[in-house]
C-alpha atoms as a PDB file:
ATOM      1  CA  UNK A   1       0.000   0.000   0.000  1.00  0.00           C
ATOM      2  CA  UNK A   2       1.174   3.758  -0.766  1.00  0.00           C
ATOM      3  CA  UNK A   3       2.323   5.294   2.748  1.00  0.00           C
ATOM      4  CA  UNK A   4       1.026   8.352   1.856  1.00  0.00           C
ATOM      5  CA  UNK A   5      -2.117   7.003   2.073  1.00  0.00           C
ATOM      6  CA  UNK A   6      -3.776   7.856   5.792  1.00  0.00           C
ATOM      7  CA  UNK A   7      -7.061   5.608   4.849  1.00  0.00           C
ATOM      8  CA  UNK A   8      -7.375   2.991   1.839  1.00  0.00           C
ATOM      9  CA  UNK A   9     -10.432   0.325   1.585  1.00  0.00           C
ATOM     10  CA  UNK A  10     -11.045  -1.986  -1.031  1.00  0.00           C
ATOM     11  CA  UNK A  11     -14.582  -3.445  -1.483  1.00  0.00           C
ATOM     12  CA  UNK A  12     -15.280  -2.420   2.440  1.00  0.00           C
ATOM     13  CA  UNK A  13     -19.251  -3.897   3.102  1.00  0.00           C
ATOM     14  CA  UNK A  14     -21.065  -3.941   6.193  1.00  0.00           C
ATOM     15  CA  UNK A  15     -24.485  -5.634   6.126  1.00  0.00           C
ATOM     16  CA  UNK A  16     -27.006  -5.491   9.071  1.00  0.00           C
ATOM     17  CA  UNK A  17     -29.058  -8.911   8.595  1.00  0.00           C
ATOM     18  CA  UNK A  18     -30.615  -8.108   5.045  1.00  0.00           C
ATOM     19  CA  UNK A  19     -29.890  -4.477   4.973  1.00  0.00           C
ATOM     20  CA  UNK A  20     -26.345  -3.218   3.352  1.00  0.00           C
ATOM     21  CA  UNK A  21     -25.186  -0.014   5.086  1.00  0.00           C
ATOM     22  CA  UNK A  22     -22.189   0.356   3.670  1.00  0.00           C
ATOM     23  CA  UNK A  23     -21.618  -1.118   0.426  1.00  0.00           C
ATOM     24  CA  UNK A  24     -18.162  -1.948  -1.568  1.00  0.00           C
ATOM     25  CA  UNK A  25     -16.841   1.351  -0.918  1.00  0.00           C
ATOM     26  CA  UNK A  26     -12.567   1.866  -1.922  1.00  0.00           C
ATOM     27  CA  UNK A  27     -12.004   4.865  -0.196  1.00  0.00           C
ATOM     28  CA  UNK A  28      -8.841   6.557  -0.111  1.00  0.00           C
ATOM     29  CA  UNK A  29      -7.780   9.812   2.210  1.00  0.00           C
ATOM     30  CA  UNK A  30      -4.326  11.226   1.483  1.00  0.00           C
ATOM     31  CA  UNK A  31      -2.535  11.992   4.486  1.00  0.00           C
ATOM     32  CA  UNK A  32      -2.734  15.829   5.468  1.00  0.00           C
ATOM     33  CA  UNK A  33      -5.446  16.158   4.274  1.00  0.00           C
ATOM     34  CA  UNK A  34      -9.101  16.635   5.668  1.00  0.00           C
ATOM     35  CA  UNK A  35     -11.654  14.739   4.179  1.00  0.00           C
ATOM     36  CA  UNK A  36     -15.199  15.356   4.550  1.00  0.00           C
ATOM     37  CA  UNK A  37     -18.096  13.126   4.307  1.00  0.00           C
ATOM     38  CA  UNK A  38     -21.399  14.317   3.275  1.00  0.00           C
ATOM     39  CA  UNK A  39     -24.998  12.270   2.374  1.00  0.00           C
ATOM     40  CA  UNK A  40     -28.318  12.302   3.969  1.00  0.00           C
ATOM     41  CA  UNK A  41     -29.050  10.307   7.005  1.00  0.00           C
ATOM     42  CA  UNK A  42     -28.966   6.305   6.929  1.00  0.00           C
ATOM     43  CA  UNK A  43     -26.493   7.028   3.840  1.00  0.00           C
ATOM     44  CA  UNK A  44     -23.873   4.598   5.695  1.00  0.00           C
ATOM     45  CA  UNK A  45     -21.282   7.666   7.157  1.00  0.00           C
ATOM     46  CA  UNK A  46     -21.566   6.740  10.642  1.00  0.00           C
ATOM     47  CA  UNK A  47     -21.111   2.623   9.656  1.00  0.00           C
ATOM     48  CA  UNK A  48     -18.146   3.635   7.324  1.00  0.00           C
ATOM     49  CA  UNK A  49     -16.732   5.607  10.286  1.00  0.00           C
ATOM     50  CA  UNK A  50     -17.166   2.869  13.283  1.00  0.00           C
ATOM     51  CA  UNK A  51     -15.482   0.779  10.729  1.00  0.00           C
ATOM     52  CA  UNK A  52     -12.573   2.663  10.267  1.00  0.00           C
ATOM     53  CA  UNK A  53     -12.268   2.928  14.121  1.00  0.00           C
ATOM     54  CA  UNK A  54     -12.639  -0.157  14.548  1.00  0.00           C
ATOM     55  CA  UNK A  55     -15.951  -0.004  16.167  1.00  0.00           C
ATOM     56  CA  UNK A  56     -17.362  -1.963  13.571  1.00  0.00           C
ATOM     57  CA  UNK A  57     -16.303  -5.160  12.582  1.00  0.00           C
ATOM     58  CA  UNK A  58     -16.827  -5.033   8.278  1.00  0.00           C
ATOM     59  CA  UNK A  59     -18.576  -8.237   7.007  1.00  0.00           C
ATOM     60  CA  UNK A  60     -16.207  -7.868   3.658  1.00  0.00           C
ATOM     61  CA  UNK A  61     -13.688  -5.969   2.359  1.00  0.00           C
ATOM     62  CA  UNK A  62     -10.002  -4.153   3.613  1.00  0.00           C
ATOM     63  CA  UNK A  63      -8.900  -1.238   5.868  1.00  0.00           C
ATOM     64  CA  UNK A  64      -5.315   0.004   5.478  1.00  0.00           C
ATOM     65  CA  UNK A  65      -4.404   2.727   8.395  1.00  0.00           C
ATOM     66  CA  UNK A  66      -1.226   4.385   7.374  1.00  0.00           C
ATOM     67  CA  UNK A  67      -0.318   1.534   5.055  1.00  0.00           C
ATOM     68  CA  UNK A  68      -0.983  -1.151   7.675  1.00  0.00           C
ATOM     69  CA  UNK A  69      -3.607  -3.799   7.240  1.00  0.00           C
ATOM     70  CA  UNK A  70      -6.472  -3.679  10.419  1.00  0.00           C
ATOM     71  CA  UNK A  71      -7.120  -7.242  11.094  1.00  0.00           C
ATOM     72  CA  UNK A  72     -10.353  -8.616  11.412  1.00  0.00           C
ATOM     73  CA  UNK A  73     -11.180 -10.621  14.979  1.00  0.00           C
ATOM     74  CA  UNK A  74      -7.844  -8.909  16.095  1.00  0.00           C
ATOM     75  CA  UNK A  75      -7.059  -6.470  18.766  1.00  0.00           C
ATOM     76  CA  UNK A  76      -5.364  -3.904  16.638  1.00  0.00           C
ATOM     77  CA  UNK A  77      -2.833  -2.025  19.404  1.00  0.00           C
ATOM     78  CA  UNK A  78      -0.811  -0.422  17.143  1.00  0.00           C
ATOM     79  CA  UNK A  79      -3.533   0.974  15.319  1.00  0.00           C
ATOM     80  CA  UNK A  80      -5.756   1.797  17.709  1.00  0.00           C
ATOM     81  CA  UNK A  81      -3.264   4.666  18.979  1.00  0.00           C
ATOM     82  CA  UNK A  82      -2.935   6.356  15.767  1.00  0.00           C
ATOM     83  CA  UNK A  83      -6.687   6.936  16.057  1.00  0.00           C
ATOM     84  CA  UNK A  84      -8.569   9.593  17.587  1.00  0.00           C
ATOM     85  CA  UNK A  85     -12.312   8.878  16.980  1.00  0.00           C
ATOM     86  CA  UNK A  86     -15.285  11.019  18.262  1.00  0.00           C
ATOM     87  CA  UNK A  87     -18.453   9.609  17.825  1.00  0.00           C
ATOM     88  CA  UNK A  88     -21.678  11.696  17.633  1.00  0.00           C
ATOM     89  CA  UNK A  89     -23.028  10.502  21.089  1.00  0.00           C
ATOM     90  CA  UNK A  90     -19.960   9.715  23.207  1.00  0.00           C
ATOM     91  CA  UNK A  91     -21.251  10.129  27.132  1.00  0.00           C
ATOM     92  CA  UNK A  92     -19.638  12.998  29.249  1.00  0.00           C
ATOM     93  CA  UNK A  93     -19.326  12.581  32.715  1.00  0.00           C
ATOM     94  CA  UNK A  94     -21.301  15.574  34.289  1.00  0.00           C
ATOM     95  CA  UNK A  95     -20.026  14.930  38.049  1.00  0.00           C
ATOM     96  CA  UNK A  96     -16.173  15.145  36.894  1.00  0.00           C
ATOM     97  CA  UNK A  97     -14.198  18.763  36.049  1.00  0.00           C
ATOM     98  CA  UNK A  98     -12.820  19.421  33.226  1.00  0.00           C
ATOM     99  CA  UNK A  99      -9.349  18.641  34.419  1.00  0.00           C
ATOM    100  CA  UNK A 100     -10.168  14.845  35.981  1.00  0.00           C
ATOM    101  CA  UNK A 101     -11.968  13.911  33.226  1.00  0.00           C
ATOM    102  CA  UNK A 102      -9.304  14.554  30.669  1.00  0.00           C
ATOM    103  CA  UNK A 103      -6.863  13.153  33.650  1.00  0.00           C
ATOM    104  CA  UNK A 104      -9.001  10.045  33.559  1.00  0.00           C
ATOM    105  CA  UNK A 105      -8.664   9.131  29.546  1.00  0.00           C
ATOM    106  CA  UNK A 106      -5.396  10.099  29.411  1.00  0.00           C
ATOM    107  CA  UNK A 107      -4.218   7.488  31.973  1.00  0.00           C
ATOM    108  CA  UNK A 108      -6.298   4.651  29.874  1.00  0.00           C
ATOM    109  CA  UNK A 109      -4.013   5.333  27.331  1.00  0.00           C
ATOM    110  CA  UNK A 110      -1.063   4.983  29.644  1.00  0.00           C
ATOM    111  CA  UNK A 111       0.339   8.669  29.930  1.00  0.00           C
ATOM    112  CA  UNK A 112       2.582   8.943  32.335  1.00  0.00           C
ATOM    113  CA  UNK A 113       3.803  12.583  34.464  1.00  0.00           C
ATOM    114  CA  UNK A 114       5.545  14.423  33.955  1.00  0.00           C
ATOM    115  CA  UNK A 115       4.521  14.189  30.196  1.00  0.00           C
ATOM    116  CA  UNK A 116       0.568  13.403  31.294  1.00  0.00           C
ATOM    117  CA  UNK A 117      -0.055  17.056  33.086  1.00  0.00           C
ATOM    118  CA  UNK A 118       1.941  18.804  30.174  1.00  0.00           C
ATOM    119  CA  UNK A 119      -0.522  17.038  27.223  1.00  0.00           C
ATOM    120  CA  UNK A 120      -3.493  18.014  29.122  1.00  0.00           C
ATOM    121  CA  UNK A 121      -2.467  21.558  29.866  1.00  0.00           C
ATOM    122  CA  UNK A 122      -1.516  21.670  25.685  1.00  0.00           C
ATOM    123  CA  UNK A 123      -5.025  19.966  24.667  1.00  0.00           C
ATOM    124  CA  UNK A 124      -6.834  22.813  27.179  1.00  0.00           C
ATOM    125  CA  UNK A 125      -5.044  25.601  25.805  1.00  0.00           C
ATOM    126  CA  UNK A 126      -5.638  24.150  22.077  1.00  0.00           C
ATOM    127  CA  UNK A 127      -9.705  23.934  23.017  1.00  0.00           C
ATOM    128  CA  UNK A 128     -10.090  27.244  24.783  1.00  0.00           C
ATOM    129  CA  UNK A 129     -10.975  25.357  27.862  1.00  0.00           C
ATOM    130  CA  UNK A 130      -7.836  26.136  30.549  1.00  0.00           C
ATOM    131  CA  UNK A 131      -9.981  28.699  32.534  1.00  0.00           C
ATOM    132  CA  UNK A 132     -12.751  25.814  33.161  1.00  0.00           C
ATOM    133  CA  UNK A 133     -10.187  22.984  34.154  1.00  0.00           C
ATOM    134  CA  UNK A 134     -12.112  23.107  37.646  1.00  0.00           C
ATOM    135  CA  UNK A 135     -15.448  23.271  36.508  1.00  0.00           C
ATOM    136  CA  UNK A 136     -17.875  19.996  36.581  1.00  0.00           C
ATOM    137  CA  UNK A 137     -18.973  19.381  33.466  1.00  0.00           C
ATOM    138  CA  UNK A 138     -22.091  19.880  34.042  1.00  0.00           C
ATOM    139  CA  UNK A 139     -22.114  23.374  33.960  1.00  0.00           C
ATOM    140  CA  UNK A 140     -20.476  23.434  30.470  1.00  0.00           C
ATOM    141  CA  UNK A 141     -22.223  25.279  27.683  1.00  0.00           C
ATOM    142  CA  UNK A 142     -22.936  22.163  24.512  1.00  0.00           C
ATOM    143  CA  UNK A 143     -19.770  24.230  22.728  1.00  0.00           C
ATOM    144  CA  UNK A 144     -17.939  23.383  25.817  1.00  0.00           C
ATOM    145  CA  UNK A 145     -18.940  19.934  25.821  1.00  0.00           C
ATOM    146  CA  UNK A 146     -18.253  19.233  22.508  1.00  0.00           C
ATOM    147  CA  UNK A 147     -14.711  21.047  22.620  1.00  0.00           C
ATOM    148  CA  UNK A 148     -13.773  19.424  25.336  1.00  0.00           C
ATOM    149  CA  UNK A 149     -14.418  15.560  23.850  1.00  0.00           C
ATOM    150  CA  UNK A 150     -12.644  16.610  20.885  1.00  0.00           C
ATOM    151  CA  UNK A 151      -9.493  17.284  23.496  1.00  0.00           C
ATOM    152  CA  UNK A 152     -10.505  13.379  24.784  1.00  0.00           C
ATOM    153  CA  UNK A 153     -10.203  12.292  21.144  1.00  0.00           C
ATOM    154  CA  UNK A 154      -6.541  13.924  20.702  1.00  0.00           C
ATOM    155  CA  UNK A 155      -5.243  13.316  24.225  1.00  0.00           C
ATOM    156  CA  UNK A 156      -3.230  10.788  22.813  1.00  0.00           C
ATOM    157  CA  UNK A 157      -1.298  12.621  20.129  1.00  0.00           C
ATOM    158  CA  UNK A 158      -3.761  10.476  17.199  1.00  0.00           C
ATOM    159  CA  UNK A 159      -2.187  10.942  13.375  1.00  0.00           C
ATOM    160  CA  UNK A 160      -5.760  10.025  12.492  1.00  0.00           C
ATOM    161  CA  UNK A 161      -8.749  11.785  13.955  1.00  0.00           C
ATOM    162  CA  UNK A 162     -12.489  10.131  12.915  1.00  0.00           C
ATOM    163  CA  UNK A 163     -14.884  13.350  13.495  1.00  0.00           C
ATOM    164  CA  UNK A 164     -19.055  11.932  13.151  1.00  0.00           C
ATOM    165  CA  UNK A 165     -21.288  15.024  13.141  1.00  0.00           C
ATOM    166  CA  UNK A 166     -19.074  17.153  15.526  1.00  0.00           C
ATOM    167  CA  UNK A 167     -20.715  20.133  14.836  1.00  0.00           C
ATOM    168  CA  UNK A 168     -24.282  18.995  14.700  1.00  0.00           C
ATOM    169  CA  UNK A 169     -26.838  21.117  17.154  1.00  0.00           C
ATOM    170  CA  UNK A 170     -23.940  23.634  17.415  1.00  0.00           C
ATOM    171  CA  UNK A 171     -25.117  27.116  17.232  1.00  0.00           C
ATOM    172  CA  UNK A 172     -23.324  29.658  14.569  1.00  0.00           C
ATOM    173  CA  UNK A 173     -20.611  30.587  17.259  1.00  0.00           C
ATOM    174  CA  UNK A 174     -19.719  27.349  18.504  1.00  0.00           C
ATOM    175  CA  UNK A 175     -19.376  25.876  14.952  1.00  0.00           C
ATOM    176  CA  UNK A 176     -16.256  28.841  14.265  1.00  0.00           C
ATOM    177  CA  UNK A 177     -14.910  27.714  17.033  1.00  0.00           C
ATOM    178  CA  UNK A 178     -14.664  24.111  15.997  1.00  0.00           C
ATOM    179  CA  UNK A 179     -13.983  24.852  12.655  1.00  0.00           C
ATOM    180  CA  UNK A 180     -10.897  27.075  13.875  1.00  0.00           C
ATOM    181  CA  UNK A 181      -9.774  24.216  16.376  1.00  0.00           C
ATOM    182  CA  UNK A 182      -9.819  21.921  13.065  1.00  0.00           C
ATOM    183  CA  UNK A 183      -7.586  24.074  10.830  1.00  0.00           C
ATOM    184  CA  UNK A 184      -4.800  23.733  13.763  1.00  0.00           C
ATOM    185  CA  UNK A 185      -4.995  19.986  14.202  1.00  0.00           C
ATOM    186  CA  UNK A 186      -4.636  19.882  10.423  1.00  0.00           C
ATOM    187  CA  UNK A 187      -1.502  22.589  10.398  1.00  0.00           C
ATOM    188  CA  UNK A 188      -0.185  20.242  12.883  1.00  0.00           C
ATOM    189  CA  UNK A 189      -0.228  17.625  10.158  1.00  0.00           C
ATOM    190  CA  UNK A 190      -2.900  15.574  11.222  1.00  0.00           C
ATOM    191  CA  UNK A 191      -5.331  13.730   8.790  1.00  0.00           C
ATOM    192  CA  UNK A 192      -9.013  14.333   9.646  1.00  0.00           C
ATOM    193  CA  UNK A 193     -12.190  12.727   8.113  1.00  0.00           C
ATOM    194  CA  UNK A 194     -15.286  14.588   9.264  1.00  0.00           C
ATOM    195  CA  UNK A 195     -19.258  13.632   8.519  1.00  0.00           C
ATOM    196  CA  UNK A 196     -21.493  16.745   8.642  1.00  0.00           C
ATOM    197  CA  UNK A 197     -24.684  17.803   7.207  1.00  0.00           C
ATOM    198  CA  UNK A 198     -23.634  21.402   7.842  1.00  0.00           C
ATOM    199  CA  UNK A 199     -22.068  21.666   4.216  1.00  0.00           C
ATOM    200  CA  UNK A 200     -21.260  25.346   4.448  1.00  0.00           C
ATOM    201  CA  UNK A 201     -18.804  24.090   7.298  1.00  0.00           C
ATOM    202  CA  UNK A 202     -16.773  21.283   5.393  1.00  0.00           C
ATOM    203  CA  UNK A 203     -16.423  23.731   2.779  1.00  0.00           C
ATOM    204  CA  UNK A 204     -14.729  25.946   4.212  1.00  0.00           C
ATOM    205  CA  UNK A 205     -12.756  23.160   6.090  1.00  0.00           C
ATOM    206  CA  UNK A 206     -12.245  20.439   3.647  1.00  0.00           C
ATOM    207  CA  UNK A 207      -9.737  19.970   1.353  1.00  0.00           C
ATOM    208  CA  UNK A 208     -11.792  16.554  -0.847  1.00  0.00           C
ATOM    209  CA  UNK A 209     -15.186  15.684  -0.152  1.00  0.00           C
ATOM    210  CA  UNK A 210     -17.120  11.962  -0.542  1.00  0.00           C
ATOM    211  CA  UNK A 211     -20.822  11.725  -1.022  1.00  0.00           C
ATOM    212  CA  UNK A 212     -22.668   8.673   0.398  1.00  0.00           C
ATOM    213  CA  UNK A 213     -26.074   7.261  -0.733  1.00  0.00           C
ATOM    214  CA  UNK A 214     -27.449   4.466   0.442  1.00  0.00           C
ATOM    215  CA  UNK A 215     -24.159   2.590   1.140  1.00  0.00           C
ATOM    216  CA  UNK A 216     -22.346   3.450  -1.560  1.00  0.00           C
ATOM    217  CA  UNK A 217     -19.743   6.437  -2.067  1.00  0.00           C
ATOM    218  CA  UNK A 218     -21.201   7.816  -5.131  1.00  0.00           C
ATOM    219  CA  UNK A 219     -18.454  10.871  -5.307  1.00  0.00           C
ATOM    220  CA  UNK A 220     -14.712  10.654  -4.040  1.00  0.00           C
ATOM    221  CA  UNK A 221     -12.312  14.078  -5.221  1.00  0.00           C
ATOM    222  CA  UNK A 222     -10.657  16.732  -3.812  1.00  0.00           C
ATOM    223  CA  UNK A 223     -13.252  20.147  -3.986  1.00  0.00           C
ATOM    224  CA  UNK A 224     -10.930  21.614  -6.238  1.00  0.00           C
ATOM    225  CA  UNK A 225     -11.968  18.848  -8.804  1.00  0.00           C
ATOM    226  CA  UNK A 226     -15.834  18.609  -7.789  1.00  0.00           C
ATOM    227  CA  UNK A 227     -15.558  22.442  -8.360  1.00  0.00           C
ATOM    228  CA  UNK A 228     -13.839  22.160 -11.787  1.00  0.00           C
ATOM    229  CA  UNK A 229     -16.416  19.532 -13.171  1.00  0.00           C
ATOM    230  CA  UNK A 230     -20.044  20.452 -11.355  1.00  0.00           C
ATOM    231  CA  UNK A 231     -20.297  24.009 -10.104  1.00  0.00           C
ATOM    232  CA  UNK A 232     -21.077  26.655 -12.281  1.00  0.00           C
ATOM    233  CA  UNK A 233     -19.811  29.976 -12.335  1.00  0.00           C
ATOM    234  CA  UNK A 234     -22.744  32.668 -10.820  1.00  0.00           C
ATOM    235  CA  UNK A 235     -22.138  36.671 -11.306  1.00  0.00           C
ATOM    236  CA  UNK A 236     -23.880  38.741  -8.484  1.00  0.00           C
ATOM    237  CA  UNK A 237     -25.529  41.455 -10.326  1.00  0.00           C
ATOM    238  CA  UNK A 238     -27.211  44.441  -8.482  1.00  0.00           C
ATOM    239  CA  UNK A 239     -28.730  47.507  -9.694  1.00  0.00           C
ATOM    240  CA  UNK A 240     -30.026  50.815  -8.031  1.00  0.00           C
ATOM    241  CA  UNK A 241     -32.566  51.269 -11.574  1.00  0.00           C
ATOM    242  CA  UNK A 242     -35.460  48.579 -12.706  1.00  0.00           C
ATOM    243  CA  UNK A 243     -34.236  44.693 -12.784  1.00  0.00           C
ATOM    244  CA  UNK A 244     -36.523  44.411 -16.054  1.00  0.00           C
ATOM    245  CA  UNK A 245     -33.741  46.615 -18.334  1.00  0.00           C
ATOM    246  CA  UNK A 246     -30.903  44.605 -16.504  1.00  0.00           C
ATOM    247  CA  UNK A 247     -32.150  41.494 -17.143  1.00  0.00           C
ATOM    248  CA  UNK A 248     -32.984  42.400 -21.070  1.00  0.00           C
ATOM    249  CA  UNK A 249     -29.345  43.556 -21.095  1.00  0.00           C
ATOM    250  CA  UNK A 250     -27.745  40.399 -19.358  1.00  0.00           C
ATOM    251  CA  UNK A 251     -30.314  38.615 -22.057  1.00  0.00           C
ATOM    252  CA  UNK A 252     -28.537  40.062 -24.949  1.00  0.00           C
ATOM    253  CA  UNK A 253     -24.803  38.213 -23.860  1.00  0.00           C
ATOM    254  CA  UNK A 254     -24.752  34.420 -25.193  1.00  0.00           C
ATOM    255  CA  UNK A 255     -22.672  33.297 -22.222  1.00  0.00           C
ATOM    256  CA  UNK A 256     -25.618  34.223 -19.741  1.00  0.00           C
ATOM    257  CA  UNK A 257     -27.382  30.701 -19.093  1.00  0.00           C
ATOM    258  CA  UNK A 258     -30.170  31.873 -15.993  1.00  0.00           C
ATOM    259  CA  UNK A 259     -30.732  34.257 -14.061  1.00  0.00           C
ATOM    260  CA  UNK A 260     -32.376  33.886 -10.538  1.00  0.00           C
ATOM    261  CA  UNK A 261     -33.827  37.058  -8.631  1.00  0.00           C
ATOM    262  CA  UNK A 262     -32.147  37.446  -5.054  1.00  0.00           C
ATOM    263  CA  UNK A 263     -34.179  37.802  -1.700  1.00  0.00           C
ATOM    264  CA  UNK A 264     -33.395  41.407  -1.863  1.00  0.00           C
ATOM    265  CA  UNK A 265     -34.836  41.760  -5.165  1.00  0.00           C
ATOM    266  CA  UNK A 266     -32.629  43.866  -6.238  1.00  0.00           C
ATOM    267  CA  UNK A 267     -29.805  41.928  -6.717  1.00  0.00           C
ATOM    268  CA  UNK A 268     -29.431  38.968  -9.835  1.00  0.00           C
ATOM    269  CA  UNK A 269     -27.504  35.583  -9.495  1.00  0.00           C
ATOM    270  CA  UNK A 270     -26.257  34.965 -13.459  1.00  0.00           C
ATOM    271  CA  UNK A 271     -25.329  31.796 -14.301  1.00  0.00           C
ATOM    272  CA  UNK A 272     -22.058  32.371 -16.716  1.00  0.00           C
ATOM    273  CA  UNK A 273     -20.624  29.958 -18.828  1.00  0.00           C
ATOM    274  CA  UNK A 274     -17.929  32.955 -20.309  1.00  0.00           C
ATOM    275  CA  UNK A 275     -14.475  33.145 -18.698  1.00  0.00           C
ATOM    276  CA  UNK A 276     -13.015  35.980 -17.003  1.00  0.00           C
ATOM    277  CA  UNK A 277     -12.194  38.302 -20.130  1.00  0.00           C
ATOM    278  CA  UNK A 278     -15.871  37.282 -21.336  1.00  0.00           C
ATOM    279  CA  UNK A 279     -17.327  38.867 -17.664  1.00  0.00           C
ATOM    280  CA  UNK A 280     -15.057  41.773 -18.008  1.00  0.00           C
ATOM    281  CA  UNK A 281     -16.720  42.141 -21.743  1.00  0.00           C
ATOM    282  CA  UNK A 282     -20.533  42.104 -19.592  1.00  0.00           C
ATOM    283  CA  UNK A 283     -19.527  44.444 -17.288  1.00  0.00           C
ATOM    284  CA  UNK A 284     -18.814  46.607 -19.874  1.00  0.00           C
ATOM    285  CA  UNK A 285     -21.680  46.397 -21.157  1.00  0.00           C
ATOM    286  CA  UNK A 286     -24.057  47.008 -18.803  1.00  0.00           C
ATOM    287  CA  UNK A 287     -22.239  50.251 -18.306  1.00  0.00           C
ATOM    288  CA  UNK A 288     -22.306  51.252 -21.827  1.00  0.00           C
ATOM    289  CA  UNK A 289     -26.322  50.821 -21.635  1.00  0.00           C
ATOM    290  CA  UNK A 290     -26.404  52.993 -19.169  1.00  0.00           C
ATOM    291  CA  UNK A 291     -28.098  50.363 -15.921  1.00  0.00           C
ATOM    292  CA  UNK A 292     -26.669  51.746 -12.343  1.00  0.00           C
ATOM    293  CA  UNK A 293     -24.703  49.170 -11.237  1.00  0.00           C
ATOM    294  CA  UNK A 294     -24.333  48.757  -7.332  1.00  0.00           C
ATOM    295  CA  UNK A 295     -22.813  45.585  -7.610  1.00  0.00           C
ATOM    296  CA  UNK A 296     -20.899  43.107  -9.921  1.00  0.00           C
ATOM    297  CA  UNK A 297     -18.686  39.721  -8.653  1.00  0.00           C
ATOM    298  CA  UNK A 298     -17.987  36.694  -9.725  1.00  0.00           C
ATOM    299  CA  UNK A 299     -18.649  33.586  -7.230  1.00  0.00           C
ATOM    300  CA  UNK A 300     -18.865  30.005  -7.553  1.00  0.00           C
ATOM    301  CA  UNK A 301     -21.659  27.866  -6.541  1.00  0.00           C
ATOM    302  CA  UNK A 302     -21.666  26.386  -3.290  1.00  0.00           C
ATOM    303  CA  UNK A 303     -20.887  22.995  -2.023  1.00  0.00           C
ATOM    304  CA  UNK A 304     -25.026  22.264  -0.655  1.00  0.00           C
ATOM    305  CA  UNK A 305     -25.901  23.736  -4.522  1.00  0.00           C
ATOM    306  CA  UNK A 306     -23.891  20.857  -6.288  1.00  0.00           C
ATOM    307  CA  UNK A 307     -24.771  18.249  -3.405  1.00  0.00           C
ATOM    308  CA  UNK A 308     -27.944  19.079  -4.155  1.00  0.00           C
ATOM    309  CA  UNK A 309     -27.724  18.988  -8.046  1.00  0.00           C
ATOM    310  CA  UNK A 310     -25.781  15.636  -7.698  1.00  0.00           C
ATOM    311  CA  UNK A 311     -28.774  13.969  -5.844  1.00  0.00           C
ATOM    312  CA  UNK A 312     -31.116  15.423  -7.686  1.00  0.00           C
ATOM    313  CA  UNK A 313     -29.638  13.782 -10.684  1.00  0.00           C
ATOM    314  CA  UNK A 314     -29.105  10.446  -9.201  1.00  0.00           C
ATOM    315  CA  UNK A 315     -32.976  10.201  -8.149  1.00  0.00           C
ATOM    316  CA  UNK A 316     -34.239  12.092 -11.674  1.00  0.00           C
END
């Protein structure tokens, strides 16, 4: 197997009694990077995920960690410390602080002082949490909570952290400040697969994206790539003067495919097959007619727009 590989499987199946959640999915995460997985629920992420922790025992098929194999009805030590896995419903221990309960996992994995106080000190400092090390949990906000069992999942020092939902039920805030924790862990060189259904958050945090449905990975590249192929390119268009004369303008260039009126209706999204000489040309334009322009940008389409497009297509 490549090294550079972090995660490779080959035909990996898991079948409850007669229904396939995860079906003969090859899956392969370079190391580095972070990978998000997207689908709907009961698409197979969080199967696919217990497998690769070794939660889940896979009825066919092959895990590679780092180039080594994960044996089947075998205890997997080695392995099992390059993984940091946070599941989407791991129990907290409200009666504990902050401090013991870190204390507490970090002596199941057999961290010894002086280096034991020094990791948890770095993991509370890395989660914003080293001015609550002596509160119970309890009276944690769910941020908190959820901050501080991502510092349980790295305790350890992983090279491979497993993320399912982690910023589900997380308000707006909360998410930033998980997203921001991620970017370090990942300029620290650590690989990182994360499940969400909060798209606009693996964007910004991803660097490839899979799409699950109904067991199978229907969609493995990096974003640049699913960006290349499926997203098209949008123009914001906004005008202080009447949409109808814009829109007969934008009308007039061959390159403009649709236009959609914005919430503000004031503002039109183009769809624009022309390159960026060929929007410079439209611009131009539109000023020679004489329309106000307030605004004029190019943007691309969002991840949730092409997930959206992709299952649309798979079900039309």
């Amino acid at each position: 197997m490549p090294q550079q590989l972090a995660i490779s499987t080959r035909g990996l199946t898991k079948q409850f009694e007669r229904q396939i959640a995860v079906n003969d999915v090859d899956l392969q995460v370079q190391a580095g990077e972070v990978y998000g997985l997207i689908g709907p629920n009961g698409a197979g992420k969080t199967t696919l995920i217990r497998m690769l922790a070794t939660a889940e025992e896979p009825t066919v098929g092959e895990i590679y960690i780092n180039g080594e194999p994960l044996v089947r009805d075998r205890d997997n030590p080695n392995l099992k410390r390059q993984l940091g896995y946070l599941p989407d419903d791991f129990p907290l221990y409200d009666d504990l602080t902050v401090w013991d309960y870190l204390d507490y996992f970090a002596r199941l994995y057999r961290l010894t002082e002086p280096k034991r106080s020094r990791r948890l000190k770095e993991v509370l400092e890395l989660v914003q949490l080293t001015h609550k090390r002596q509160s119970l949990i309890a009276t944690l906000s769910r941020g908190m909570k959820q901050r501080l069992s991502l510092a349980r999942t790295i305790i350890h020092e992983p090279v491979l952290l497993l993320l399912d939902e982690p910023v589900s039920g997380l308000d707006p805030i909360a998410r930033v400040q998980f997203r921001e924790i991620i970017k370090v862990l990942q300029e620290a060189g650590m690989t990182i697969l994360i499940s969400s259904h909060v798209l606009s958050d693996l964007e910004e945090l991803c660097t490839s994206v899979g799409i699950m449905e109904l067991g199978f990975l229907v969609e493995s590249a990096s974003l640049e790539n699913l960006y290349q192929r499926l997203s098209r390119q949008q123009i914001v268009v906004a005008t202080m003067g009447n949409l109808g004369a814009l829109k007969a303008e934008l009308n007039n260039c061959p390159q403009v495919e649709g236009i959609e009126v914005l919430a503000d209706a004031q503002s039109l999204c183009v769809h624009f097959s022309g390159d960026v000489q060929e929007s410079a040309a439209l611009l131009r334009s539109l000023i020679t007619a004489g329309i106000p322009l307030t605004d004029f940008h190019r943007t691309q389409e969002s991840l949730e727009s092409i997930f959206l497009k992709m299952g649309h297509q798979q079900t039309s």
